[in-house]
C-alpha atoms as a PDB file:
ATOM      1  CA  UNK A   1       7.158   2.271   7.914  1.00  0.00           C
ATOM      2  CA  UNK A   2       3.900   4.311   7.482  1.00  0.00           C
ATOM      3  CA  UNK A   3       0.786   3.103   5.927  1.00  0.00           C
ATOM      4  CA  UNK A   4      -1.669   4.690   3.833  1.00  0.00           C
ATOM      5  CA  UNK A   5      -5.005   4.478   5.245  1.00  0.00           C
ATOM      6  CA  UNK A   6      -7.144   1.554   4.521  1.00  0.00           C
ATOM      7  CA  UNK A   7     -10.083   3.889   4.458  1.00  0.00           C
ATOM      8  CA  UNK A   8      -8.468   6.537   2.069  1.00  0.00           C
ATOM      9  CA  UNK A   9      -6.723   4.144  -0.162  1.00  0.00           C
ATOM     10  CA  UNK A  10     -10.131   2.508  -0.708  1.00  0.00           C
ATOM     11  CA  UNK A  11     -12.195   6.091  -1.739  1.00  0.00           C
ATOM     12  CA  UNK A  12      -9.644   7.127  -3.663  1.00  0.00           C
ATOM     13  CA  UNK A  13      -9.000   3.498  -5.765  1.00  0.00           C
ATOM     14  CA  UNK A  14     -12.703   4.164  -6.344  1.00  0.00           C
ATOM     15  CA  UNK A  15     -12.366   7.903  -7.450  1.00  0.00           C
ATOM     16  CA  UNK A  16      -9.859   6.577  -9.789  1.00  0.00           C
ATOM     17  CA  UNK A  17     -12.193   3.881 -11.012  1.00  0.00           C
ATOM     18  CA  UNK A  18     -14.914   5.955 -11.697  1.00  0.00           C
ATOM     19  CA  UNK A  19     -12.875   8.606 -13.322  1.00  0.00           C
ATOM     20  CA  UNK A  20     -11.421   6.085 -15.600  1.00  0.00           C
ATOM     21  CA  UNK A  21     -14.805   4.801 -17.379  1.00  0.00           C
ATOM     22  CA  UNK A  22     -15.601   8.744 -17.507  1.00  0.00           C
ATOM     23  CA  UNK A  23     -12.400   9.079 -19.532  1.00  0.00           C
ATOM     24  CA  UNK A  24     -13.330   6.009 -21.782  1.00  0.00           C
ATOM     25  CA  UNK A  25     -16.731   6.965 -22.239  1.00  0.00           C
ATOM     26  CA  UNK A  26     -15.822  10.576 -23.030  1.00  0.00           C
ATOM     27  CA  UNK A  27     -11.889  10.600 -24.324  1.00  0.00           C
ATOM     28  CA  UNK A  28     -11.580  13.960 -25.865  1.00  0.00           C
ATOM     29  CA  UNK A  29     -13.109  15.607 -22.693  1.00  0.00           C
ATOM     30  CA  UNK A  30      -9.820  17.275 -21.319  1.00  0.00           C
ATOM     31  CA  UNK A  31     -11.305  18.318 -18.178  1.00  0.00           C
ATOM     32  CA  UNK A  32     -12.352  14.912 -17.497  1.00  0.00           C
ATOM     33  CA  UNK A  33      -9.232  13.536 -18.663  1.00  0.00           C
ATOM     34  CA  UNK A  34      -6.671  16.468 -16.182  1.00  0.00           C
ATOM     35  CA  UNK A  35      -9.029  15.146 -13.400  1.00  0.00           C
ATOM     36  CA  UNK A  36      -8.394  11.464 -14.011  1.00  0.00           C
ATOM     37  CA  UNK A  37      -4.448  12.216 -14.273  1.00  0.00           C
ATOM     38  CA  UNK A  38      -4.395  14.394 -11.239  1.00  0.00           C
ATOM     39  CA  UNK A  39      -5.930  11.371  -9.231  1.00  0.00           C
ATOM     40  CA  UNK A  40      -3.324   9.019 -10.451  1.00  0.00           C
ATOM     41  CA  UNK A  41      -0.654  11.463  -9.532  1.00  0.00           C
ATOM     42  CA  UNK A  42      -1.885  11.192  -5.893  1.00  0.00           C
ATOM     43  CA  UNK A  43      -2.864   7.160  -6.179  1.00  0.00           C
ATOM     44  CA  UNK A  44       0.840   7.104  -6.868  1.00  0.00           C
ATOM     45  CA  UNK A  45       2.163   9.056  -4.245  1.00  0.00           C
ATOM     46  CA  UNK A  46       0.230   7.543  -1.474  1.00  0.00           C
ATOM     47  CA  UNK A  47       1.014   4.212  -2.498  1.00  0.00           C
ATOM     48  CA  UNK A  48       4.485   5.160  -3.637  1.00  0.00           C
ATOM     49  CA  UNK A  49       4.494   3.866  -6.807  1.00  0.00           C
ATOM     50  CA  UNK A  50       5.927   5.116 -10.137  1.00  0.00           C
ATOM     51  CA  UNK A  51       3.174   4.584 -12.207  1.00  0.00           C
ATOM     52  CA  UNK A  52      -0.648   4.389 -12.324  1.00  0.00           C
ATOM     53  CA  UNK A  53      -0.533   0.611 -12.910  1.00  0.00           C
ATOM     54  CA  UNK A  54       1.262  -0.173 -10.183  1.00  0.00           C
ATOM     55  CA  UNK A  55      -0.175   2.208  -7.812  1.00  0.00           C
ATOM     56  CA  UNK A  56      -3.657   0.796  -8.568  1.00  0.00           C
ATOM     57  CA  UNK A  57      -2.344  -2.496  -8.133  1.00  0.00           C
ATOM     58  CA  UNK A  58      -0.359  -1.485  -4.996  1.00  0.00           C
ATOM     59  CA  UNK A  59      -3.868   0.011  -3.910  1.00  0.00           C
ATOM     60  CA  UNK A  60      -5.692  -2.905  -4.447  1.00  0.00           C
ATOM     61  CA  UNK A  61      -2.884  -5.212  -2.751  1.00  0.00           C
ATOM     62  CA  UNK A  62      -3.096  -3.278   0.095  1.00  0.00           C
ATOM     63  CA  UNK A  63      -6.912  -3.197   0.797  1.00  0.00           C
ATOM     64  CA  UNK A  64      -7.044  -7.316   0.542  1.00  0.00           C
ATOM     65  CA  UNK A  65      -4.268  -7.328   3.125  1.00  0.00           C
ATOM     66  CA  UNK A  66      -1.385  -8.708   0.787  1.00  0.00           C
ATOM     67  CA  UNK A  67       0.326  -5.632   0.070  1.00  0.00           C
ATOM     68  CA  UNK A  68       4.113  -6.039   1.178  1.00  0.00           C
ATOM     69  CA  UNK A  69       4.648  -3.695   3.668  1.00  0.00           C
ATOM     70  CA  UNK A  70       1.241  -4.685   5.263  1.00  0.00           C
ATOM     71  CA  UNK A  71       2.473  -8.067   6.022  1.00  0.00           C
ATOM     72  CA  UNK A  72       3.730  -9.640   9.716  1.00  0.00           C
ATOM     73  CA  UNK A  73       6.960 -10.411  10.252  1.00  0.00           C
ATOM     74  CA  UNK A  74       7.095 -14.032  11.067  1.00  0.00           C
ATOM     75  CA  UNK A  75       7.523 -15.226  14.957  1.00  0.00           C
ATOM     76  CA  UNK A  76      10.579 -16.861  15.924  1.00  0.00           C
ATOM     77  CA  UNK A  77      12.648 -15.252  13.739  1.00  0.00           C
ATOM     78  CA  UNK A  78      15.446 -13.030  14.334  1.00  0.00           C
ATOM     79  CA  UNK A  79      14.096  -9.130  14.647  1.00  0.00           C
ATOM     80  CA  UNK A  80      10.369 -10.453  14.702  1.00  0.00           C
END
């Protein structure tokens, strides 16, 4: 299985992160706000996630090295 890029996963968790306090700072700025969504949308899709939530915590799995696809199969088992 193919893995999102440690590099890329972390930019973009931090896009997301700044975009989010510009939405809760500013919350009627619809610019701001299309931005924010449209960075989800792709934090979602590289992480292949359904929603934000879990993408960002997918995202953040990921980078510390505990994300499930990221870990080793275990030697001496069968298909290891």
């Amino acid at each position: 299985m193919l893995l999102p890029d440690r590099n890329t996963v972390d930019r973009l968790l931090r896009h997301y992160r700044d975009q989010e306090r510009t939405v809760l700072a500013r919350p009627c700025d619809l610019s701001a706000r299309r931005r924010f969504e449209d960075t989800a949308y792709t934090l979602c899709v590289l992480m292949g996630e359904r929603t934000a939530r879990d993408a960002v915590h997918a995202a953040e799995r990921h980078l510390a090295g505990t994300h499930p696809r990221t870990r080793r199969p275990l030697e001496g088992l069968p298909g290891a």
